[in-house]
N, C-alpha and C. Protein backbone atom coordinates (compact mmCIF):
# COMPACT_ATOMS: atom_id res chain seq x y z
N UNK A 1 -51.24 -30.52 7.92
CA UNK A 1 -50.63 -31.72 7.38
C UNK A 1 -49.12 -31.59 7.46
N UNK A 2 -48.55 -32.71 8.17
CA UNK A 2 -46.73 -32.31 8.23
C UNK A 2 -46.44 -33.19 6.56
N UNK A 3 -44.96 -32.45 6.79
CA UNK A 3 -44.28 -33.17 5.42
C UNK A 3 -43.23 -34.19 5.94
N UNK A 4 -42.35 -34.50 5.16
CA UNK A 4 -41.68 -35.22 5.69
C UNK A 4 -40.36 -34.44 4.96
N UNK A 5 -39.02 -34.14 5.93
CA UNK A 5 -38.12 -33.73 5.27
C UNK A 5 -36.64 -34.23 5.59
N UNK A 6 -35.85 -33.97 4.55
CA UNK A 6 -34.60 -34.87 4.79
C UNK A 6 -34.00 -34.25 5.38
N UNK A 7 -33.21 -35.46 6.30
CA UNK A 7 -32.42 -34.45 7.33
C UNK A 7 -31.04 -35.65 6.95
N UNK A 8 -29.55 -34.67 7.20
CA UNK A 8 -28.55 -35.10 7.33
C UNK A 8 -27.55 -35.24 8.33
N UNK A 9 -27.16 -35.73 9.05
CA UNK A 9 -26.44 -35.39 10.13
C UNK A 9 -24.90 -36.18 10.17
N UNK A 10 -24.04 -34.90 9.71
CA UNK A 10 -22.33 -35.37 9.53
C UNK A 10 -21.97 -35.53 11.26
N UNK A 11 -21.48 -36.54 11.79
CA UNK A 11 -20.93 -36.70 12.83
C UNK A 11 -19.24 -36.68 13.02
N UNK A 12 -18.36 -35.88 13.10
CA UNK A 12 -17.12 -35.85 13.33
C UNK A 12 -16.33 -36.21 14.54
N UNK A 13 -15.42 -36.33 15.12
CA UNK A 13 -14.21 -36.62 16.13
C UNK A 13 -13.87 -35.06 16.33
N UNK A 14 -14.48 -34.32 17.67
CA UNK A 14 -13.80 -33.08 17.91
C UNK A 14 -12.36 -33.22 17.56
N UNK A 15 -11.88 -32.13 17.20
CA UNK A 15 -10.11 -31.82 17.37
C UNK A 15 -9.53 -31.93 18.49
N UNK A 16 -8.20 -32.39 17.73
CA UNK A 16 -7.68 -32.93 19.33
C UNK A 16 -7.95 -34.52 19.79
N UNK A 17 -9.15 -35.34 19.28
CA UNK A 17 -9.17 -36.49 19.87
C UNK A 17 -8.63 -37.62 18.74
N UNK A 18 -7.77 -38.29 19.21
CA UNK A 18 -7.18 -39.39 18.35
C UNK A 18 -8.10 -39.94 17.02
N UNK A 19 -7.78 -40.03 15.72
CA UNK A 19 -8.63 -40.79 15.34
C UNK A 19 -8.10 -41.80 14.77
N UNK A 20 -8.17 -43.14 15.47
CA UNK A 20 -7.47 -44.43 15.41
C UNK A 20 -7.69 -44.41 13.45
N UNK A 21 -9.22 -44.88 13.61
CA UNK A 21 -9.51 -45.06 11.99
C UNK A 21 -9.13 -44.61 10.78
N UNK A 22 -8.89 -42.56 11.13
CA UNK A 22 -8.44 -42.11 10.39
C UNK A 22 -6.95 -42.44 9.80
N UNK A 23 -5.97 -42.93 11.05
CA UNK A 23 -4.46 -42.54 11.13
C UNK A 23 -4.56 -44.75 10.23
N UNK A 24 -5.10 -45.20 10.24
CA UNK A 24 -5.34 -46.45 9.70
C UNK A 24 -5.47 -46.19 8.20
N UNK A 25 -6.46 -45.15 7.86
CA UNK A 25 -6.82 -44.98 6.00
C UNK A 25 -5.95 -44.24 5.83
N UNK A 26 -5.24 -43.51 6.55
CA UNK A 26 -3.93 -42.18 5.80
C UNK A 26 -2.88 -43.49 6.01
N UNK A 27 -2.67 -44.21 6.59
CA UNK A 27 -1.06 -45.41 6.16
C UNK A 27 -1.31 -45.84 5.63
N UNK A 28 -2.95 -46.54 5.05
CA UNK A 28 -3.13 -47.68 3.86
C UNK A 28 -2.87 -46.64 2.61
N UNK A 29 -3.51 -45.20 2.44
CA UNK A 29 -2.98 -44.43 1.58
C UNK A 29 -1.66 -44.41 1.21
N UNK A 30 -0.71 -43.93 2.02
CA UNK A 30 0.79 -44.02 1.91
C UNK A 30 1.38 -45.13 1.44
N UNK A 31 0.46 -46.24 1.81
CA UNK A 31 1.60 -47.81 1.27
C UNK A 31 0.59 -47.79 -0.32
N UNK A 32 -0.11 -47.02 -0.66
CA UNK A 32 -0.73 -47.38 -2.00
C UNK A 32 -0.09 -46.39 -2.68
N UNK A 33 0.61 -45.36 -2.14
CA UNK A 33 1.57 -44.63 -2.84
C UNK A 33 0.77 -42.98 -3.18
N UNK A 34 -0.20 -42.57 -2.44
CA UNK A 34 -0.58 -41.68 -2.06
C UNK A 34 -0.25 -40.99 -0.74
N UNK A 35 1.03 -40.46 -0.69
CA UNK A 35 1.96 -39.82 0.27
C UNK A 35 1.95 -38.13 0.18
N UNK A 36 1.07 -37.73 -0.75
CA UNK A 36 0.74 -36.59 -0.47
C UNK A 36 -0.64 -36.35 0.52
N UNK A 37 -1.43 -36.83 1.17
CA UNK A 37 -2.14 -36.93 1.72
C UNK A 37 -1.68 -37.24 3.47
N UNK A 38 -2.64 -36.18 4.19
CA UNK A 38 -2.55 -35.74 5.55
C UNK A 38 -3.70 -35.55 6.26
N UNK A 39 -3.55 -35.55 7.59
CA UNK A 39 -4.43 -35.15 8.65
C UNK A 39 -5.87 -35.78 8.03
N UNK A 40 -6.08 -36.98 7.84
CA UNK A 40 -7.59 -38.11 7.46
C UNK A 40 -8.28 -37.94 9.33
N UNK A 41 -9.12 -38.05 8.26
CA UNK A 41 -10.25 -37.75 9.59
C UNK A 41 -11.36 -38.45 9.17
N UNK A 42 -12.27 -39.33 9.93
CA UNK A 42 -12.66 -40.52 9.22
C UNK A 42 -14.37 -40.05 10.14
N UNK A 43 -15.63 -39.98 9.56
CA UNK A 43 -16.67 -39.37 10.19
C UNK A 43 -18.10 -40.18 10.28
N UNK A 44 -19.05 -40.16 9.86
CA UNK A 44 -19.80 -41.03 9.46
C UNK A 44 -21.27 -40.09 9.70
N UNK A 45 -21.82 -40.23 8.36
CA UNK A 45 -23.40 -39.59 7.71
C UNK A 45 -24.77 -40.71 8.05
N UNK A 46 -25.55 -39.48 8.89
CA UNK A 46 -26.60 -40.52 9.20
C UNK A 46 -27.61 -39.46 8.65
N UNK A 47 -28.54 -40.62 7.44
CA UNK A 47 -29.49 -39.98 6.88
C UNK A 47 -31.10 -40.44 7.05
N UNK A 48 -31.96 -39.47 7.39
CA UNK A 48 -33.08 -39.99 7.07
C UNK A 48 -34.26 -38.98 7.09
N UNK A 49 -35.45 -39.52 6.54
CA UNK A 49 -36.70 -38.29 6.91
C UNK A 49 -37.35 -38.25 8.10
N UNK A 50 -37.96 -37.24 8.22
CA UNK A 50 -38.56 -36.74 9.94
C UNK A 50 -39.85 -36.14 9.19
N UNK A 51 -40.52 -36.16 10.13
CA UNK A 51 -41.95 -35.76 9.58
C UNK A 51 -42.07 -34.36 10.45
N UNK A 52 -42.51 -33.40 9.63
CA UNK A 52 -42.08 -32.08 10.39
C UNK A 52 -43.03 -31.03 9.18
N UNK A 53 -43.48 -29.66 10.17
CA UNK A 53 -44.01 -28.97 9.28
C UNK A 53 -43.17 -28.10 9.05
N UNK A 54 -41.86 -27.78 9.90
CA UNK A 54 -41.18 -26.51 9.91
C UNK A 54 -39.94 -27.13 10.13
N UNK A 55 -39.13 -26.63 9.38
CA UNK A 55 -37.73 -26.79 9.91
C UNK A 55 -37.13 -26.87 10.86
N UNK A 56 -37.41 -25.61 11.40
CA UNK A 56 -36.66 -25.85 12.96
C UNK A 56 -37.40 -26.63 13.72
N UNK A 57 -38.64 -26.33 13.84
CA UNK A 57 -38.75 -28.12 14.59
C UNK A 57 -38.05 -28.69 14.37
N UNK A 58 -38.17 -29.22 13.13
CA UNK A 58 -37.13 -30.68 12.78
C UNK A 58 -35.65 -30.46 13.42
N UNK A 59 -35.08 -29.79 13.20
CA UNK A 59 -33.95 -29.42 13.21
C UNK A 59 -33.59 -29.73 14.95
N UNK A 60 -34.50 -28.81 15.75
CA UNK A 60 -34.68 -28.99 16.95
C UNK A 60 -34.80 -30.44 17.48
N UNK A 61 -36.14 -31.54 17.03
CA UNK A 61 -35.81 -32.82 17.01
C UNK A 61 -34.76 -33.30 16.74
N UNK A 62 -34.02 -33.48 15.63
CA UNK A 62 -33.03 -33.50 15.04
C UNK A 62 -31.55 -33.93 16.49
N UNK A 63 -31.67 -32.51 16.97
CA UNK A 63 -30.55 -32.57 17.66
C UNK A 63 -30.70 -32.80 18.95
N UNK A 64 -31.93 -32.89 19.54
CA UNK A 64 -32.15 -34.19 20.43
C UNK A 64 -31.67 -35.45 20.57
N UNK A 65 -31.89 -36.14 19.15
CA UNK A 65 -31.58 -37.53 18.78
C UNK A 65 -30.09 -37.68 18.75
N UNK A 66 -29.66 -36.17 18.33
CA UNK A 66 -28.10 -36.31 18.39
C UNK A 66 -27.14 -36.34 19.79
N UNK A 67 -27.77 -34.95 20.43
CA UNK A 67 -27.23 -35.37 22.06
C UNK A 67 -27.82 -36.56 22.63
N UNK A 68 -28.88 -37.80 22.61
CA UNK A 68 -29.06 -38.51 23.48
C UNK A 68 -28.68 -40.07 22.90
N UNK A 69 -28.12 -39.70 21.29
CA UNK A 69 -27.87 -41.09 20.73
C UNK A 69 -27.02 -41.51 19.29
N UNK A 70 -27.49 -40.08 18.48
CA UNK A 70 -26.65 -39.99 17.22
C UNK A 70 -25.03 -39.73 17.35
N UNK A 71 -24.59 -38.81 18.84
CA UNK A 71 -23.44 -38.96 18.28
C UNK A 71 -22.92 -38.74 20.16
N UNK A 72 -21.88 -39.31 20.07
CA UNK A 72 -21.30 -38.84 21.52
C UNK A 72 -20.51 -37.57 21.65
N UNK A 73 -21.15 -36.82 22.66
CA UNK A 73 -20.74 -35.48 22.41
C UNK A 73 -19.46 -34.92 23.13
N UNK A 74 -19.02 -36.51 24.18
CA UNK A 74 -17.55 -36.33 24.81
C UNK A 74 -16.88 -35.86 23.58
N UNK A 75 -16.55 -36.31 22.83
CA UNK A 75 -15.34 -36.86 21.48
C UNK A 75 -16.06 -36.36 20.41
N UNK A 76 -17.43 -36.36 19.87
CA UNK A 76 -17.86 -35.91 18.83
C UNK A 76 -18.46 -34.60 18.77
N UNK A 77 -18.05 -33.85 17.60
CA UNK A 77 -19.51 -32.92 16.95
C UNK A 77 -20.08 -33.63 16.00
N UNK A 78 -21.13 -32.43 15.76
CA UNK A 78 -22.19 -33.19 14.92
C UNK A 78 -22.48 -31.28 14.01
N UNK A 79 -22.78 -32.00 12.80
CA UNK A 79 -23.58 -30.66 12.05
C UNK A 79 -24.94 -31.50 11.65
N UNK A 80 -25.84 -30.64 11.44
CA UNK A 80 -27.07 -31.30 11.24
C UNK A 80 -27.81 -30.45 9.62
N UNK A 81 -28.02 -31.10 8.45
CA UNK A 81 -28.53 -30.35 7.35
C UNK A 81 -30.32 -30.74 7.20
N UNK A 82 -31.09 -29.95 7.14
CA UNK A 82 -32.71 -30.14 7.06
C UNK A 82 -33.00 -29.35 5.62
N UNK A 83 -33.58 -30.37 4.72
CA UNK A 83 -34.13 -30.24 3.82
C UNK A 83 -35.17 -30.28 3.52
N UNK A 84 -36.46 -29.50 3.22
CA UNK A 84 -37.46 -29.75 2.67
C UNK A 84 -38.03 -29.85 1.57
């Protein structure tokens, strides 16, 4: 019988590649008068369950979905968290 377990996957902007969005929330910061704040880096969390008996399966699925669709791997990494 599989379970079903949560999986998380933080998608980031490798270093080094511009991040328009980020350099957008660090100036709206600054004009709100939060000028101690630097280097924003702006990412985005994709969550959901996978039906899996073992972790690394999942995990393995997991990062399938990520090289062929969760995240672009020109410009992005990705970390992937599996919970059961």
């Amino acid at each position: 019988m599989s379970s079903h377990m949560k999986v998380q996957v933080f998608v980031r902007l490798k270093p080094g590649v511009l991040d328009v969005q980020g350099k957008a929330v660090e100036h709206g910061l600054h004009e709100m008068g939060f000028g101690d704040v630097h280097s924003v880096r702006v990412g985005k969390l994709i969550e959901f369950d996978c039906a899996g008996a073992a972790a690394a399966a999942v995990q393995a699925k997991v990062k399938q979905m990520c090289d062929a669709l969760l995240a672009n791997t020109v410009i992005e990494s990705y970390e992937i968290k599996v919970q059961g």
